[in-house]
Protein backbone atom coordinates (compact mmCIF):
# COMPACT_ATOMS: atom_id res chain seq x y z
CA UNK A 1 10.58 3.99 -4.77
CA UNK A 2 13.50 6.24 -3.23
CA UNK A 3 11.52 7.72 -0.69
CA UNK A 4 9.44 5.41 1.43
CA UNK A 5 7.37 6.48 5.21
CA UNK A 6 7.05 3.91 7.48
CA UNK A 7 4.15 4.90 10.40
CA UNK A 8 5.59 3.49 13.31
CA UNK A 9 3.17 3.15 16.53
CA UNK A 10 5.53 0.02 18.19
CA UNK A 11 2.83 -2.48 17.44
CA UNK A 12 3.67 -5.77 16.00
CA UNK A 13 1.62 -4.92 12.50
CA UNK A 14 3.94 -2.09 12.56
CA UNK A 15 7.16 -4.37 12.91
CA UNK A 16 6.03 -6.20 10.41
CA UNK A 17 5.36 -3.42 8.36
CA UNK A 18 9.01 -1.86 9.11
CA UNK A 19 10.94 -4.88 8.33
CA UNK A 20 8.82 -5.01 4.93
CA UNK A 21 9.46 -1.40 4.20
CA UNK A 22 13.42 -2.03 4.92
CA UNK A 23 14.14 -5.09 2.86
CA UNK A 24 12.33 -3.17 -0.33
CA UNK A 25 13.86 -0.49 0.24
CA UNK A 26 17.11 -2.54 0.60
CA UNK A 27 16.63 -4.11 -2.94
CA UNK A 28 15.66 -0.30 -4.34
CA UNK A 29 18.63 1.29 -2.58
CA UNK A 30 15.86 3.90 -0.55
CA UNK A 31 15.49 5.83 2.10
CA UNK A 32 12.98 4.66 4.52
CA UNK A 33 11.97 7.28 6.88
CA UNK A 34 10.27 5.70 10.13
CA UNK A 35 7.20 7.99 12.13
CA UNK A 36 5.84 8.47 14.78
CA UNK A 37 2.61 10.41 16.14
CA UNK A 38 2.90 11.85 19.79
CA UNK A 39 -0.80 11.64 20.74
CA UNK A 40 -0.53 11.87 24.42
CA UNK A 41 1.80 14.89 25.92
CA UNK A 42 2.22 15.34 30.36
CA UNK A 43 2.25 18.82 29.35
CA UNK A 44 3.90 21.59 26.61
CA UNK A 45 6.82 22.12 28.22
CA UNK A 46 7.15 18.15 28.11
CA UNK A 47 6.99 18.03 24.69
CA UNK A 48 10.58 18.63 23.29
CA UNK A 49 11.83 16.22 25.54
CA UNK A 50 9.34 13.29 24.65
CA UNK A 51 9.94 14.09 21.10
CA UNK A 52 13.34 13.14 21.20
CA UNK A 53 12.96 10.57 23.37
CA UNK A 54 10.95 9.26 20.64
CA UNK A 55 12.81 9.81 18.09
CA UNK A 56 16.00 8.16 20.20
CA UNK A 57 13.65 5.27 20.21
CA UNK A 58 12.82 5.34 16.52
CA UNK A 59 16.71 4.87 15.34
CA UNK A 60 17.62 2.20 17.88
CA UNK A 61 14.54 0.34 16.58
CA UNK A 62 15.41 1.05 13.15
CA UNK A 63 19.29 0.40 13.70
CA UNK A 64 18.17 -2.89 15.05
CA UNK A 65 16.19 -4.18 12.50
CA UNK A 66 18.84 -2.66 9.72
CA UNK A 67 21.36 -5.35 11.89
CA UNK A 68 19.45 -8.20 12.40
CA UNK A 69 18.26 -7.88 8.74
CA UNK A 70 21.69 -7.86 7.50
CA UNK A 71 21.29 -5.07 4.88
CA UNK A 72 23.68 -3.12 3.31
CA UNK A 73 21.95 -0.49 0.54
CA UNK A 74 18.95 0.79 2.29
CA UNK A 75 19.13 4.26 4.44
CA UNK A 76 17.08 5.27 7.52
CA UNK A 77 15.81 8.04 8.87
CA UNK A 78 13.05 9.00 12.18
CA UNK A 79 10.75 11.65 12.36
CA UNK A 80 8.52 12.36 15.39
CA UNK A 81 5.18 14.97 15.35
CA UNK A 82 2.93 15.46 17.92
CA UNK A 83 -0.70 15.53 16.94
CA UNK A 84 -4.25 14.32 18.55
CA UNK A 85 -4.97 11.48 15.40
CA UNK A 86 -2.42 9.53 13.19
CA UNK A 87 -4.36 11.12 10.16
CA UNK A 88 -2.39 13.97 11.08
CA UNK A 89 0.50 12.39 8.84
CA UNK A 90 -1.33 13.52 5.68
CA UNK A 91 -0.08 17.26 6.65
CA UNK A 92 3.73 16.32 7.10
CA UNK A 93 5.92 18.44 4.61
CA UNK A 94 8.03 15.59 3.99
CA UNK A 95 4.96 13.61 2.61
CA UNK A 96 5.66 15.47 -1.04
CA UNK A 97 8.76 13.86 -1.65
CA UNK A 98 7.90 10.34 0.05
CA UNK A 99 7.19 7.91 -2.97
CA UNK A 100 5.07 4.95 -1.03
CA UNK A 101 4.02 4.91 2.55
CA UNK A 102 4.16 1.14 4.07
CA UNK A 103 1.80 0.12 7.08
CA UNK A 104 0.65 -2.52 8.88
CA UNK A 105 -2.93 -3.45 8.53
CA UNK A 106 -3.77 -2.85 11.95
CA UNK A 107 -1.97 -0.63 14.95
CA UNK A 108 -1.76 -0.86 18.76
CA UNK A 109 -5.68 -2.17 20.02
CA UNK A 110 -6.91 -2.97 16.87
CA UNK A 111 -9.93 -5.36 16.56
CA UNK A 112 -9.24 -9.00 15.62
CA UNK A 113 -10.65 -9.96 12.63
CA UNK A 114 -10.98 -7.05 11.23
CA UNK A 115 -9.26 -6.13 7.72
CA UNK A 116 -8.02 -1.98 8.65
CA UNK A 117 -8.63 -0.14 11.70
CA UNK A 118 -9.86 2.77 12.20
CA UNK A 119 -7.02 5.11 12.22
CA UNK A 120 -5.21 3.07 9.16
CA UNK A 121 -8.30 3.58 7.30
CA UNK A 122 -8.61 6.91 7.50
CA UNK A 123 -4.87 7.49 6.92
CA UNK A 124 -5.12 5.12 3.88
CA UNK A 125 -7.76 7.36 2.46
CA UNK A 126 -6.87 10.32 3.43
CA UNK A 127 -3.20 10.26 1.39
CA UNK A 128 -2.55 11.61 -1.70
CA UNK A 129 0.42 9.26 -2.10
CA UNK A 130 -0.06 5.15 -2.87
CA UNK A 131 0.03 2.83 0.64
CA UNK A 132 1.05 -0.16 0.41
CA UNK A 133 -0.84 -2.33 3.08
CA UNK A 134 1.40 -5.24 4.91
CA UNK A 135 -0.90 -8.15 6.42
CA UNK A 136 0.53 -9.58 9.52
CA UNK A 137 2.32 -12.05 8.59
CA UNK A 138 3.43 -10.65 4.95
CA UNK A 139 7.30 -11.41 4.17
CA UNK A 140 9.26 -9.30 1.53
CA UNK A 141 9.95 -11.37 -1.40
CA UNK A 142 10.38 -11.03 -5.52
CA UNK A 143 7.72 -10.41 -7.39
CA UNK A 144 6.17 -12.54 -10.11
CA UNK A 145 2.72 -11.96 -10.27
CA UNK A 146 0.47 -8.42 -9.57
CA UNK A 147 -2.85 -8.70 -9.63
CA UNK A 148 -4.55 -5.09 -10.81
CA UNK A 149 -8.20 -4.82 -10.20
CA UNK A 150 -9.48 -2.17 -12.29
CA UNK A 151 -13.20 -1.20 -12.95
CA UNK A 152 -12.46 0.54 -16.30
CA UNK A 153 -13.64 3.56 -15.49
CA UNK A 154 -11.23 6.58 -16.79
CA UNK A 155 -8.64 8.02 -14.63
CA UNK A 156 -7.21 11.29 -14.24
CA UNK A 157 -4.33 10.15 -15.33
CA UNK A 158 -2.58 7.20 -16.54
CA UNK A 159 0.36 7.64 -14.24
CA UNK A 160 -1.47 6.69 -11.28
CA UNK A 161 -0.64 3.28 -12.42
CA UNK A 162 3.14 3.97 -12.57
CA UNK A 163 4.01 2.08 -8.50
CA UNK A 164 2.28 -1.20 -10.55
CA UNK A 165 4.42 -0.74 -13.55
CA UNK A 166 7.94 0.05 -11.54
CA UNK A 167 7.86 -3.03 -9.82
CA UNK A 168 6.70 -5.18 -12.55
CA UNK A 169 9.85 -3.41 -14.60
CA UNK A 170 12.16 -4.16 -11.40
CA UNK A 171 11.02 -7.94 -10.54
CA UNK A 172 10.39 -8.56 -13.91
CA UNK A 173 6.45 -9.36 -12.97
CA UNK A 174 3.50 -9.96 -14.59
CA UNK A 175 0.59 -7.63 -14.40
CA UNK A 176 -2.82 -9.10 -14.60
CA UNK A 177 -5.10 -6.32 -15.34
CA UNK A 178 -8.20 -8.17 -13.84
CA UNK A 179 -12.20 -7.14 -14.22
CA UNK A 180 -14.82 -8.68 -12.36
CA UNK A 181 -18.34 -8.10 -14.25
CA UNK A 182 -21.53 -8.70 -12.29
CA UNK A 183 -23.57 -9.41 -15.43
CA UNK A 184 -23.60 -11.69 -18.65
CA UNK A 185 -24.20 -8.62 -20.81
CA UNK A 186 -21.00 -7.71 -23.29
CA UNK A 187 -18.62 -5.26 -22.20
CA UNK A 188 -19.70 -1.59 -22.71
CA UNK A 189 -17.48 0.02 -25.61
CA UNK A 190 -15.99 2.92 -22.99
CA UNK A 191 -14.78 0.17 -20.49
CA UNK A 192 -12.75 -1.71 -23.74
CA UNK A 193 -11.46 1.30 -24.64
CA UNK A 194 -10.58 2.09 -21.09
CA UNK A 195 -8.58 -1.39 -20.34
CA UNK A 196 -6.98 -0.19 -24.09
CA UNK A 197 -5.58 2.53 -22.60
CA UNK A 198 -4.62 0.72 -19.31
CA UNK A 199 -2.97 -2.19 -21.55
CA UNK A 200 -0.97 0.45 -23.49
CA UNK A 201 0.39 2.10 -20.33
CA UNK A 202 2.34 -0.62 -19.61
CA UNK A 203 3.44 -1.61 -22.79
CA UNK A 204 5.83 -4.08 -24.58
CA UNK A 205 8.33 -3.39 -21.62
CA UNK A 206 5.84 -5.33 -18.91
CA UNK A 207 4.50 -8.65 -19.32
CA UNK A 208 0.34 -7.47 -19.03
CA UNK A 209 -2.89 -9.79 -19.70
CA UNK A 210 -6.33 -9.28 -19.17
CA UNK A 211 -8.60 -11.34 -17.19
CA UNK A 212 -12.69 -11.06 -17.65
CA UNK A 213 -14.33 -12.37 -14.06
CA UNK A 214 -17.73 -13.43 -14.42
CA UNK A 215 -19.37 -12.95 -10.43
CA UNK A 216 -22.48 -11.63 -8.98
CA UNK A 217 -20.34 -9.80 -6.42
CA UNK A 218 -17.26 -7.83 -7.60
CA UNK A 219 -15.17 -8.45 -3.98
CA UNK A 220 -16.18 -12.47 -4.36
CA UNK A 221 -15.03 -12.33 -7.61
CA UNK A 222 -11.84 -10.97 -6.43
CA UNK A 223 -11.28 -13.47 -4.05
CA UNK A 224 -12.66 -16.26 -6.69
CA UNK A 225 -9.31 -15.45 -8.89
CA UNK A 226 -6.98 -15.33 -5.91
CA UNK A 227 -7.70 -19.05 -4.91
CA UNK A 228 -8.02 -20.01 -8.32
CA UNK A 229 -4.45 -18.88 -9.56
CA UNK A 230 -3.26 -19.10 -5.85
CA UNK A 231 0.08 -17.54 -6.91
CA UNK A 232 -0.42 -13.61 -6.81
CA UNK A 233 2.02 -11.71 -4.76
CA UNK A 234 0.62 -8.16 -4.27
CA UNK A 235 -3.41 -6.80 -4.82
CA UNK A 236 -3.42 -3.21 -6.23
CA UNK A 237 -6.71 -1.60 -6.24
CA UNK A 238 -7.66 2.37 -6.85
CA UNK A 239 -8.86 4.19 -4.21
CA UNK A 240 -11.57 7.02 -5.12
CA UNK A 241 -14.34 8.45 -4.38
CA UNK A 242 -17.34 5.93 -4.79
CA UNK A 243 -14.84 3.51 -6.38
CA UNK A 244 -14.30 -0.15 -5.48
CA UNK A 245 -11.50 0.44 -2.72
CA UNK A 246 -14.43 2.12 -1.20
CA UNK A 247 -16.92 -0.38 -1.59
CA UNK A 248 -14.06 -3.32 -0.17
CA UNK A 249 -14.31 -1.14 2.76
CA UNK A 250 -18.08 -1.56 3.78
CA UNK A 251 -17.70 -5.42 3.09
CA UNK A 252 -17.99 -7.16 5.80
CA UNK A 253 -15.26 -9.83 4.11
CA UNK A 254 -12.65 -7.45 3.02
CA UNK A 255 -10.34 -9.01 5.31
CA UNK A 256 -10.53 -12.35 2.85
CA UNK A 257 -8.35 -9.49 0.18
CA UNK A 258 -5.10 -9.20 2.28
CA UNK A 259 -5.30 -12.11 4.43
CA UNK A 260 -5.16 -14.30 1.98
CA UNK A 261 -2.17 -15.76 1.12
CA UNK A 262 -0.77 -12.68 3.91
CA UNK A 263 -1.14 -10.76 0.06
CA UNK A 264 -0.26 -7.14 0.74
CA UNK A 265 -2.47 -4.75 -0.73
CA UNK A 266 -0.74 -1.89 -2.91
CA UNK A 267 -3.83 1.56 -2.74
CA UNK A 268 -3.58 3.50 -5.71
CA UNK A 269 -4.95 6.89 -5.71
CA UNK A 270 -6.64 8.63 -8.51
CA UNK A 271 -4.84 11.40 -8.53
CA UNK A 272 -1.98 13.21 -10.99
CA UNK A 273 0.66 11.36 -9.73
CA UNK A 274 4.61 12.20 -10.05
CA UNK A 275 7.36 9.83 -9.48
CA UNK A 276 10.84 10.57 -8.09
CA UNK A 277 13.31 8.81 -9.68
């Protein structure tokens, strides 16, 4: 986690996003890099100017919270672009050596009630890189329990798992590899060699279990676990294509998965994925 990109859009999700992003990066000694996406230019010849207006604006936000905040081992750093959509972020050079981006679930005008909106969404998607969602009123804090929802279906790689297992390692966390199953049939023979593989990813070095959830509805059995243990600290899901991060997203009750508790909600992606250490 030395490299962490903070979207930054001056909305209070995103403040509460920032000061998230700064006090882990804080306790990981990184370098969080805040952003911002010019949308709206008077004209071309404007642009240099707003940009570093923008970016003036950027530090003395970030030098402010750094203050207030009292920390000492965390770095900072602004970047400014100017694009017509937020998803433009995907395309940023600096986006292959960023580790984790950190945002707030929703930005400037977005819908109460509602669990992402539409431009987080698509930015949350669209990445390559794991996002690490921050409900609004989320506080930093050390980690004792992640909850892992995995569908046992293979992954490209095993290493896609690797932001769950550093900060298990770091806090010293638990990692409950949780499976909701929508029938009473017994588990099919790829899926238990599948949560095999998942279990021996993480090893002897990081306290793991397993935990079978019996529901009609995978996202209700989700939820069913979260008040039942009531003492999770972070969701990780998977994101691909057809997968359940997708599926979360057309529920109408998603918003039940990171507002409760204020859990944030750490998207995986299944891709090859390589960590800077």
């Amino acid at each position: 986690m030395k490299n962490i990109f903070v979207p930054i859009d001056f909305s209070e999700n995103s403040k509460v996003a920032a000061i998230y992003a700064l006090q882990m990066g804080d306790y990981f000694k990184s370098r969080v890099v805040f952003h911002h996406v010019l949308q709206n230019t008077k004209k071309a010849s404007d642009i240099a100017d707003v940009r570093a207006e923008y970016r003036q604006k950027l530090k003395e936000f970030a030098d402010a919270l750094v203050r207030n905040l009292e920390l000492t081992e965390v770095q900072t750093g602004v970047s400014v672009n100017v694009a017509p959509t937020v998803e433009s972020i995907q395309g940023l050079e600096q986006m292959v050596f960023t580790d984790l981006v950190v945002m707030g679930t929703r930005g400037a005008g977005g819908t109460k009630g509602r669990f992402l909106g539409n431009s987080t969404r698509a930015l949350v998607d669209r990445l390559s890189i794991p996002v690490l969602v921050i409900p609004a009123h989320a506080k930093f804090k050390a980690l004792k329990n992640i909850l892992l929802c995995s569908d046992y279906d293979p992954v490209s790689s095993l290493e896609v798992f690797y932001p769950v297992k550093k900060l298990a390692q770091e806090f010293d966390a638990e990692v409950r590899i949780a499976h909701v199953k929508t029938d009473n049939k017994p588990p099919q023979e790829e899926h238990i060699d599948e949560s095999r593989k998942e279990g021996g990813y993480f090893g002897d070095r990081v306290k793991h279990s397993f935990k079978l959830i019996r529901r009609s509805d995978v996202i209700e059995g989700i939820e069913f676990y979260l008040n039942l243990k009531g003492d999770n600290d972070v969701v990780a899901i998977l994101s691909r294509e057809h997968g359940l991060f997708h599926r979360i997203m057309k529920n109408s009750h998603t918003h039940k998965l990171t507002y409760h508790n204020d859990l944030p909600l750490l998207v995986l992606k299944d891709r090859a994925y390589t960590p800077v250490e």
